[in-house]
C-alpha atoms as a PDB file:
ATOM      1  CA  UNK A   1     136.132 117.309 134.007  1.00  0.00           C
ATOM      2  CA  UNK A   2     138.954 115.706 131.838  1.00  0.00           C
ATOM      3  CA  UNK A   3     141.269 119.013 129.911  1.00  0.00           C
ATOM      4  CA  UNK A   4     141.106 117.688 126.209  1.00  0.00           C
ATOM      5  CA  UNK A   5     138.596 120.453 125.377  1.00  0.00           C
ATOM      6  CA  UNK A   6     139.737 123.754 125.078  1.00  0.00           C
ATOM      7  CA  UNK A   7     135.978 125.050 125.623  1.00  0.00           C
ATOM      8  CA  UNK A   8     135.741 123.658 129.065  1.00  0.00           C
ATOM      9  CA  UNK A   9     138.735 125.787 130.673  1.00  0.00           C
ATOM     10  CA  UNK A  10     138.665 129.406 131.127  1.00  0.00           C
ATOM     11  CA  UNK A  11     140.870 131.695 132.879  1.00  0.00           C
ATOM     12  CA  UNK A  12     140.973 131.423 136.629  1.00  0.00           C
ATOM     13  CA  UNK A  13     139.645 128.135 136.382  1.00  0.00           C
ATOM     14  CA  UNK A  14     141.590 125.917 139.163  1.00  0.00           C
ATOM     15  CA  UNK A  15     143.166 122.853 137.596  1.00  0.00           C
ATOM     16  CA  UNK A  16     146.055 120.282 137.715  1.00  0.00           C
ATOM     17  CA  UNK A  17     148.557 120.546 135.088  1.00  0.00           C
ATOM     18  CA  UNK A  18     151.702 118.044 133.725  1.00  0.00           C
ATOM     19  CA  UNK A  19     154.510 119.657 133.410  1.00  0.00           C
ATOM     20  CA  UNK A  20     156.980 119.100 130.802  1.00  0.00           C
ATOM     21  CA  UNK A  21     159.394 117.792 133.149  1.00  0.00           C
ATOM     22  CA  UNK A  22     156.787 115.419 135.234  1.00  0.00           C
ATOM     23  CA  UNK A  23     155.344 114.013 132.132  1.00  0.00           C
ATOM     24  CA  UNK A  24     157.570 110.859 132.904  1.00  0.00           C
ATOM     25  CA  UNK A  25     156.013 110.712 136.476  1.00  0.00           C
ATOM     26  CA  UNK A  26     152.300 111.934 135.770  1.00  0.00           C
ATOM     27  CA  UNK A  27     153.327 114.125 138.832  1.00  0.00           C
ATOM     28  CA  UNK A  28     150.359 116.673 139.009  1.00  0.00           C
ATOM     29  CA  UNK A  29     150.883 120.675 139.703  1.00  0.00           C
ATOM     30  CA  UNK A  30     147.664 122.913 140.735  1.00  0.00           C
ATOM     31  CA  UNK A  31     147.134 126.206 139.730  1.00  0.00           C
ATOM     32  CA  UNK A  32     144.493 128.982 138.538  1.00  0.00           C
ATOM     33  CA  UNK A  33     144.877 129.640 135.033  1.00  0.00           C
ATOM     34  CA  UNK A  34     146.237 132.423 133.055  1.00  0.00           C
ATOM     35  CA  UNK A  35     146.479 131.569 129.874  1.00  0.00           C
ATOM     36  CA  UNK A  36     145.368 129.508 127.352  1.00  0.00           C
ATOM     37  CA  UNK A  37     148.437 128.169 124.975  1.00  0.00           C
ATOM     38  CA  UNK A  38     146.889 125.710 122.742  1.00  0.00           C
ATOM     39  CA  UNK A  39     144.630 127.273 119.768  1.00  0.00           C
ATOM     40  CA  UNK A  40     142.915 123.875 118.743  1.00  0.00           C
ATOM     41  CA  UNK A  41     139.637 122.664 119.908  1.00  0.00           C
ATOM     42  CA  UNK A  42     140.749 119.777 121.364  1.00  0.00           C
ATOM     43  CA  UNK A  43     143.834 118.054 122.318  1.00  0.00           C
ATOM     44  CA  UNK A  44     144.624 114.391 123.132  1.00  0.00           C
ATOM     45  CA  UNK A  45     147.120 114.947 126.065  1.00  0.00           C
ATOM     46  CA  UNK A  46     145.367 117.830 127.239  1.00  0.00           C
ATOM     47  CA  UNK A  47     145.337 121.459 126.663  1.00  0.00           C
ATOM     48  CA  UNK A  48     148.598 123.428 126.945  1.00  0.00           C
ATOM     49  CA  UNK A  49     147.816 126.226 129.694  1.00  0.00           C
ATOM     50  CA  UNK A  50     150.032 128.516 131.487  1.00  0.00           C
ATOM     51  CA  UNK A  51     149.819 128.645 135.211  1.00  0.00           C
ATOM     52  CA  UNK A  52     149.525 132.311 137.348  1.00  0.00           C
ATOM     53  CA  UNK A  53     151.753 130.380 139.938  1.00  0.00           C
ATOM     54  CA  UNK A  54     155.144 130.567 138.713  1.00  0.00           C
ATOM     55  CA  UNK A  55     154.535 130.955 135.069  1.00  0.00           C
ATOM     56  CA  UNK A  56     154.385 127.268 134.803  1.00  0.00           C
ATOM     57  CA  UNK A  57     153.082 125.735 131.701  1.00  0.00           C
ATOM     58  CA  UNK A  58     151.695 122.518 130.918  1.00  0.00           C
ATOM     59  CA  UNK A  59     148.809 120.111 129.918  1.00  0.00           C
ATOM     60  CA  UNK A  60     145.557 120.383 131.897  1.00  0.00           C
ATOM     61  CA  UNK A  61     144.797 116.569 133.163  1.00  0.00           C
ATOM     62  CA  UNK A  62     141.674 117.373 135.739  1.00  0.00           C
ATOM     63  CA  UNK A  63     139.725 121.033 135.951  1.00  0.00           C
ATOM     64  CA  UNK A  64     138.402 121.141 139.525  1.00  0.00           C
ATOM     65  CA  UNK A  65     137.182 124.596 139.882  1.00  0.00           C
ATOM     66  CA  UNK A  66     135.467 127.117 137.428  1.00  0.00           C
ATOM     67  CA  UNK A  67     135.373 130.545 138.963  1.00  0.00           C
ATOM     68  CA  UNK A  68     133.746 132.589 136.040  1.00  0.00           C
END
């Protein structure tokens, strides 16, 4: 599942991020989420999510798990 729409991540969900800093690179990060940043519905680069690992924060590119 692509992470453009806000309703298909929920917390804990396992997913691959872009980080600000990577968005050059399209280097991936994985993490469970925590939080949710962005309020819209959808996004076209992704949802804005922050990480449990690190506090990281970035766009959601893939969700791979959904553990609720």
């Amino acid at each position: 599942m692509d992470g453009k729409s806000r309703v298909n991540i929920k917390i804990d969900s396992l997913v691959d991020i872009v980080l600000k800093k990577d968005q050059r690179t399209s280097k991936l990060t994985r993490g469970h989420v925590k939080r949710i940043l962005t309020n819209s519905a959808q996004h076209p680069h992704g949802i804005k999510v922050m990480l449990k690992e690190g506090d990281q924060v970035g766009r959601v590119q893939k969700i791979l798990t959904d553990d609720k």
